[in-house]
PDB file of N, CA and C in Angstrom:
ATOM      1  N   UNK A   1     109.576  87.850  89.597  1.00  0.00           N
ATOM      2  CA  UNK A   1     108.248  88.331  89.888  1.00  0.00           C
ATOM      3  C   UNK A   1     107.204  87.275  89.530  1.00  0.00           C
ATOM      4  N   UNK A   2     107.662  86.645  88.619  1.00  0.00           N
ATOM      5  CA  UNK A   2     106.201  85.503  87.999  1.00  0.00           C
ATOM      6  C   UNK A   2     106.765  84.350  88.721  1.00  0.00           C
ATOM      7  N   UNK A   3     107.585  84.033  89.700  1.00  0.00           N
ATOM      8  CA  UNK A   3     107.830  83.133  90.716  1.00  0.00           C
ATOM      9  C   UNK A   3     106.931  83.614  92.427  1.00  0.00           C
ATOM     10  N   UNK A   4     106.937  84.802  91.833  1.00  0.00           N
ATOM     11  CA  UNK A   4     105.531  85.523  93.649  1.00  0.00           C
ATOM     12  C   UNK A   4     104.432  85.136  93.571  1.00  0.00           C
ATOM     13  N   UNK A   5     104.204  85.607  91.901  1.00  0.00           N
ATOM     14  CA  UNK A   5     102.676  85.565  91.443  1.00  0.00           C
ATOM     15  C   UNK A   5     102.434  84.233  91.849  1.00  0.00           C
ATOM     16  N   UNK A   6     102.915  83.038  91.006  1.00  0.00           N
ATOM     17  CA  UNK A   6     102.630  81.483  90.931  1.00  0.00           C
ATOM     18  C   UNK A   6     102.381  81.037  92.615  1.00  0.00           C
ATOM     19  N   UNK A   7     103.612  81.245  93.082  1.00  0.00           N
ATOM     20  CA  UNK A   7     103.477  80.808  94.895  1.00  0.00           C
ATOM     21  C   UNK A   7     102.460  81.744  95.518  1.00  0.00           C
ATOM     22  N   UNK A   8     101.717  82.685  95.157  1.00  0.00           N
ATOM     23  CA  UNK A   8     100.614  83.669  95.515  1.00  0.00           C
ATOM     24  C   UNK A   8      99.444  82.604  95.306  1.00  0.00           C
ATOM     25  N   UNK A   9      99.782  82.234  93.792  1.00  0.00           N
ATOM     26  CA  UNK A   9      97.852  81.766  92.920  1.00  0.00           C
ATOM     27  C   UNK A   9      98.362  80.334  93.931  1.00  0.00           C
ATOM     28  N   UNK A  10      98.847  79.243  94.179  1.00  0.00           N
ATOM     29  CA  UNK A  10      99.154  77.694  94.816  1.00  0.00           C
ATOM     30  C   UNK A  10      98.431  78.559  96.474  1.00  0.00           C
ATOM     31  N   UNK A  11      99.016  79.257  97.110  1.00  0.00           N
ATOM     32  CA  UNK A  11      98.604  79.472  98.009  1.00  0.00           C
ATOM     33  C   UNK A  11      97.031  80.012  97.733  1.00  0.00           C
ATOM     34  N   UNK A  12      96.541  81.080  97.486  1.00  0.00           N
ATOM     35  CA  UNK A  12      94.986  80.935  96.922  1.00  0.00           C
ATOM     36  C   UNK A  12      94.224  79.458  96.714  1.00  0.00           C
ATOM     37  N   UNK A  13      95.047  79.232  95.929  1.00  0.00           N
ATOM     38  CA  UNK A  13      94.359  77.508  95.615  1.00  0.00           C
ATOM     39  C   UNK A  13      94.361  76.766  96.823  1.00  0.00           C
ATOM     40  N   UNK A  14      95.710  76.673  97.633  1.00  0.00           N
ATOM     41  CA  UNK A  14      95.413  75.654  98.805  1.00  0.00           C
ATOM     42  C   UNK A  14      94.342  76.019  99.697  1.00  0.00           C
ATOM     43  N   UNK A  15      94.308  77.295 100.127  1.00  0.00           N
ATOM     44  CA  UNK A  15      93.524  77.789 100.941  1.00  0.00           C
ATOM     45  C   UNK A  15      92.144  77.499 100.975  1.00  0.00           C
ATOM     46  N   UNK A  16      91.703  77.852  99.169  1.00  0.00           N
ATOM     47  CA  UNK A  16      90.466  77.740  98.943  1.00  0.00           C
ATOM     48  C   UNK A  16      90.190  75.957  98.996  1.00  0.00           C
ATOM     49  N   UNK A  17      91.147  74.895  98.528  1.00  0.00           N
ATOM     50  CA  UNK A  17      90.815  73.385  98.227  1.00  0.00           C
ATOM     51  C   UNK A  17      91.336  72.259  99.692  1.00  0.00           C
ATOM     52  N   UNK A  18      92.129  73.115 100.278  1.00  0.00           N
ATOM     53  CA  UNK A  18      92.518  72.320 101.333  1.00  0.00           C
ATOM     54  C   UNK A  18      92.697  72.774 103.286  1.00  0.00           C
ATOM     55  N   UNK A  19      91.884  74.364 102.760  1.00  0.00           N
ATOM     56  CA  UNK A  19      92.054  75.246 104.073  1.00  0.00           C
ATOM     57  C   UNK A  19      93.028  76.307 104.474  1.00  0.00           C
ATOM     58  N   UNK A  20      92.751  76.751 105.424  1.00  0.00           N
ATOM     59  CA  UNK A  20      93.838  77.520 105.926  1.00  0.00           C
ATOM     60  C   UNK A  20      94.788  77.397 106.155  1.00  0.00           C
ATOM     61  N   UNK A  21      94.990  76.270 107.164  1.00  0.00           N
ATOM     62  CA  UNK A  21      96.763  75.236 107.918  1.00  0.00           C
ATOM     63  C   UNK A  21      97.270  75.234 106.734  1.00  0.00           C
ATOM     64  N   UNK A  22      96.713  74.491 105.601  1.00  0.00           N
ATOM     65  CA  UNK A  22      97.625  73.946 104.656  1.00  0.00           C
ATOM     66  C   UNK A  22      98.778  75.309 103.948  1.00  0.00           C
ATOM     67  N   UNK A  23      97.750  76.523 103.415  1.00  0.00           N
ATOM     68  CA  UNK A  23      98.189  77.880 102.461  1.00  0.00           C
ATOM     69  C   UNK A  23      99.074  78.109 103.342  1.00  0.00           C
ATOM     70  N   UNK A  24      98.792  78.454 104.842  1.00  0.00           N
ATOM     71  CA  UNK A  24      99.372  79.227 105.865  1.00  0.00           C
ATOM     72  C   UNK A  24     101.515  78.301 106.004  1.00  0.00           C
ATOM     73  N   UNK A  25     101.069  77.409 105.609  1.00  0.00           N
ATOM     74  CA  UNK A  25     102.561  76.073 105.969  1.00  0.00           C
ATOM     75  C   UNK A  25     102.921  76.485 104.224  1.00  0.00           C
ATOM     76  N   UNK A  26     102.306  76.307 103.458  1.00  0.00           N
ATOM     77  CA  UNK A  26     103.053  76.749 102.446  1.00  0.00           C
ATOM     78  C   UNK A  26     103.517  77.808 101.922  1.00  0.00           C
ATOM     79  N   UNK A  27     102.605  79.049 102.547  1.00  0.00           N
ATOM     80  CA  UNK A  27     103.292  80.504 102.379  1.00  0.00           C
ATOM     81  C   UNK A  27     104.398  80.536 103.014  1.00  0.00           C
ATOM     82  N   UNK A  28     104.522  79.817 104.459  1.00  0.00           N
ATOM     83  CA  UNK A  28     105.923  79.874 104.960  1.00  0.00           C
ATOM     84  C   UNK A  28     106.912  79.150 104.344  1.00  0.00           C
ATOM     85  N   UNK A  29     106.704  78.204 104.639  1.00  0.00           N
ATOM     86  CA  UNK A  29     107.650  77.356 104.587  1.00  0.00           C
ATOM     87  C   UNK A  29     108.090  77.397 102.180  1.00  0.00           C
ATOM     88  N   UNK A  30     107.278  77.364 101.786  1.00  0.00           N
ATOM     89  CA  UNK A  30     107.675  77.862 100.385  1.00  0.00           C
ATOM     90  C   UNK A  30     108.486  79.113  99.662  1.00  0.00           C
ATOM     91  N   UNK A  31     107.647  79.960 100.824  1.00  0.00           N
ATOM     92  CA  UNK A  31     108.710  81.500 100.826  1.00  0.00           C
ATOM     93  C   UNK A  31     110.273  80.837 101.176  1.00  0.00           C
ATOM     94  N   UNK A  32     110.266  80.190 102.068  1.00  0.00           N
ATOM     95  CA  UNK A  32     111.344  80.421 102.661  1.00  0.00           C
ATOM     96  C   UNK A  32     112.259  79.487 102.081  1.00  0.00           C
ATOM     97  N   UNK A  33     111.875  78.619 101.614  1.00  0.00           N
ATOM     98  CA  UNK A  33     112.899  77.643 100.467  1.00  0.00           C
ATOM     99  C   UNK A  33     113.295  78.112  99.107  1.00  0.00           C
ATOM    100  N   UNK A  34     112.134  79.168  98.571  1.00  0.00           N
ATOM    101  CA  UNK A  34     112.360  79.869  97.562  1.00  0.00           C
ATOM    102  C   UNK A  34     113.379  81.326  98.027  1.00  0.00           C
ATOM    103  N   UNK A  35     113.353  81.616  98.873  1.00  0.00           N
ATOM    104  CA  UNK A  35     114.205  82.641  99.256  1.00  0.00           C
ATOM    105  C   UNK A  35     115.152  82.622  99.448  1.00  0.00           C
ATOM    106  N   UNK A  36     115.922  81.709 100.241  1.00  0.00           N
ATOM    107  CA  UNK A  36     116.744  80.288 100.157  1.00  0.00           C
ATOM    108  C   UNK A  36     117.727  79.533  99.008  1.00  0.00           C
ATOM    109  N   UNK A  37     116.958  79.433  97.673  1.00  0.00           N
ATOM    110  CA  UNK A  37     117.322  79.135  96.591  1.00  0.00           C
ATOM    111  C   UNK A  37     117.690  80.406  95.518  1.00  0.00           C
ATOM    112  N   UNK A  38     117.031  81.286  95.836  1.00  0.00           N
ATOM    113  CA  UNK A  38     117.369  82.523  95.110  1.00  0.00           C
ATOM    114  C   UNK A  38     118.534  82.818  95.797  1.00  0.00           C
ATOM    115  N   UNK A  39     119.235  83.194  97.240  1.00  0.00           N
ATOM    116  CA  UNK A  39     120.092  83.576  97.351  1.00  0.00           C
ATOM    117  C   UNK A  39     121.238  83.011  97.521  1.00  0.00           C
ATOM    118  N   UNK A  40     121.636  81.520  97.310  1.00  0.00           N
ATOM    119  CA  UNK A  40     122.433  80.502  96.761  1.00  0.00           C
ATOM    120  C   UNK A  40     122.174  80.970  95.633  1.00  0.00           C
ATOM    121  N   UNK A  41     121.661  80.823  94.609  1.00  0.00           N
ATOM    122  CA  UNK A  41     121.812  80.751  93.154  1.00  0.00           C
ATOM    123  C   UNK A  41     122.711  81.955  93.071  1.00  0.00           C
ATOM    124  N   UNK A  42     121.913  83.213  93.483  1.00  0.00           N
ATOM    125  CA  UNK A  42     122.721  84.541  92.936  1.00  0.00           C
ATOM    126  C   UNK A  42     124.004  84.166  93.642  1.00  0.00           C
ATOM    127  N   UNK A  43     124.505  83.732  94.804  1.00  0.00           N
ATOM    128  CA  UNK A  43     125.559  83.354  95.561  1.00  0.00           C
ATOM    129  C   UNK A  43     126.184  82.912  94.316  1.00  0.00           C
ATOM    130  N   UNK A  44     126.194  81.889  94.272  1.00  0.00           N
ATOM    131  CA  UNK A  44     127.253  80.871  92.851  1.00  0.00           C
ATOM    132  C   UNK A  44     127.388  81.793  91.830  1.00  0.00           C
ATOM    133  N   UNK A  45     126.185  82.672  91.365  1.00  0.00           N
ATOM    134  CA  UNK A  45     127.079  83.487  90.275  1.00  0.00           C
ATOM    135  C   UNK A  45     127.591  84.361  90.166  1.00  0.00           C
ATOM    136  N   UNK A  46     127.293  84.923  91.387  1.00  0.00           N
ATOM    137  CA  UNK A  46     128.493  86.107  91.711  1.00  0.00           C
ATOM    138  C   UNK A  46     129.896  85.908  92.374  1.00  0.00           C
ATOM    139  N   UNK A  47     129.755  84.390  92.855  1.00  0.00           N
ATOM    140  CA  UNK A  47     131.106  84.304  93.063  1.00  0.00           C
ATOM    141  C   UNK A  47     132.061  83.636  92.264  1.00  0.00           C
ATOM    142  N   UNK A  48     131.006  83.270  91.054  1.00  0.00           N
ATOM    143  CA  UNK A  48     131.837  82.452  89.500  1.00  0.00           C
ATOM    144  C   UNK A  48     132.045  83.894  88.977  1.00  0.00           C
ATOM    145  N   UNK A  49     131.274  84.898  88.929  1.00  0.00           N
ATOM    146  CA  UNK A  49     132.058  86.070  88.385  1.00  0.00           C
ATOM    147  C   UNK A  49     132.807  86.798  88.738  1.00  0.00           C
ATOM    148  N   UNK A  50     132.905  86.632  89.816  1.00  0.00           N
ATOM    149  CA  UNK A  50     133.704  88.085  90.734  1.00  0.00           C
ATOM    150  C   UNK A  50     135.379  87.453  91.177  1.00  0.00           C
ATOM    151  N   UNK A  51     134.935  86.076  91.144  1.00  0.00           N
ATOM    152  CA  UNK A  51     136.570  85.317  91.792  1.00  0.00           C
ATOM    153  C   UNK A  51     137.182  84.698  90.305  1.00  0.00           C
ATOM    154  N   UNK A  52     138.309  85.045  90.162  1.00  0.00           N
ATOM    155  CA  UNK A  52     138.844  84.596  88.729  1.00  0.00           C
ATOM    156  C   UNK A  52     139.340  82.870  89.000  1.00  0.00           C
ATOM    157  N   UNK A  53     139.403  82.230  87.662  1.00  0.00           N
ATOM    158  CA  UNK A  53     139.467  81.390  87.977  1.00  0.00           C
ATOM    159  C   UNK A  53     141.472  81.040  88.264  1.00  0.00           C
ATOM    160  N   UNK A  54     141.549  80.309  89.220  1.00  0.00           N
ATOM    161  CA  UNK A  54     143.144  79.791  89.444  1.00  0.00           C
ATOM    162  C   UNK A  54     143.917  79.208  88.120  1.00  0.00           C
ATOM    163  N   UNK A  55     143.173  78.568  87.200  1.00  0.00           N
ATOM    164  CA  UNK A  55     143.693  78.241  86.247  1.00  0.00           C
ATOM    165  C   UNK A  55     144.196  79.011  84.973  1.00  0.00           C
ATOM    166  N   UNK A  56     143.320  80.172  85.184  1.00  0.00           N
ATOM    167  CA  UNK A  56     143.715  81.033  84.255  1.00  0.00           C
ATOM    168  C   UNK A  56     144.933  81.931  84.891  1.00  0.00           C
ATOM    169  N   UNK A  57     144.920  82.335  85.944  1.00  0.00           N
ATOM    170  CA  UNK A  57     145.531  83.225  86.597  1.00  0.00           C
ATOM    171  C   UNK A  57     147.056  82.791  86.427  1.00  0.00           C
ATOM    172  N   UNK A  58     147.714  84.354  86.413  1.00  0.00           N
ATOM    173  CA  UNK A  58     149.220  84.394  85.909  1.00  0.00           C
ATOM    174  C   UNK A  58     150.493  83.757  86.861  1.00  0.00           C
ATOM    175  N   UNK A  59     150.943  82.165  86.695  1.00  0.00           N
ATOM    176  CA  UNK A  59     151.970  81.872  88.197  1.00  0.00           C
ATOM    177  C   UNK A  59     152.411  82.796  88.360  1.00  0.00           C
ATOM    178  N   UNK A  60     152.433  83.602  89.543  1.00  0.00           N
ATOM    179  CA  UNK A  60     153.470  84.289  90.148  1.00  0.00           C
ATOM    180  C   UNK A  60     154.977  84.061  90.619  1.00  0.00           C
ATOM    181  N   UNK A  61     154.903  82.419  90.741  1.00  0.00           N
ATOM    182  CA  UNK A  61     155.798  82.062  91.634  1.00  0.00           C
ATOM    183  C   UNK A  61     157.250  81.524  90.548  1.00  0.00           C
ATOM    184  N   UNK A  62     156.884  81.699  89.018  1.00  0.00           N
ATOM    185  CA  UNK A  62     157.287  81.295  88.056  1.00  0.00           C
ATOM    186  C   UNK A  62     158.144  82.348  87.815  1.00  0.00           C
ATOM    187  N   UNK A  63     159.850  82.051  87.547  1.00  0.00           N
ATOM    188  CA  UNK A  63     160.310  83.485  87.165  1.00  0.00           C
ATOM    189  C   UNK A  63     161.694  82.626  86.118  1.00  0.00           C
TER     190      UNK A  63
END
């Protein structure tokens, strides 16, 4: 949530110091790299938690 706010207040700021084009390219295009990176990140750790690792896992093939 304090990653919306921040890319909220930068966009405010561009708008007000550098115009419209500029806020308008960074609301997009920032959303969308941050949206992007959030769902890779959660990606990697749900699949470091959810998939066991091979090394630990019991040979099967061993008898």
């Amino acid at each position: 949530m304090l990653i919306n706010i921040a890319r909220i207040t930068v966009v405010c700021a561009l708008a007000a110091l550098a115009g419209y084009l500029p806020a308008v390219l960074f609301h997009d295009y920032g959303g969308t790299l941050l949206l992007v990176s959030w769902l890779f990140t959660f990606w990697v750790i749900a699949y470091r938690w959810l998939v066991p690792d091979p090394a630990l896992a019991v040979n099967s093939s061993y008898r």
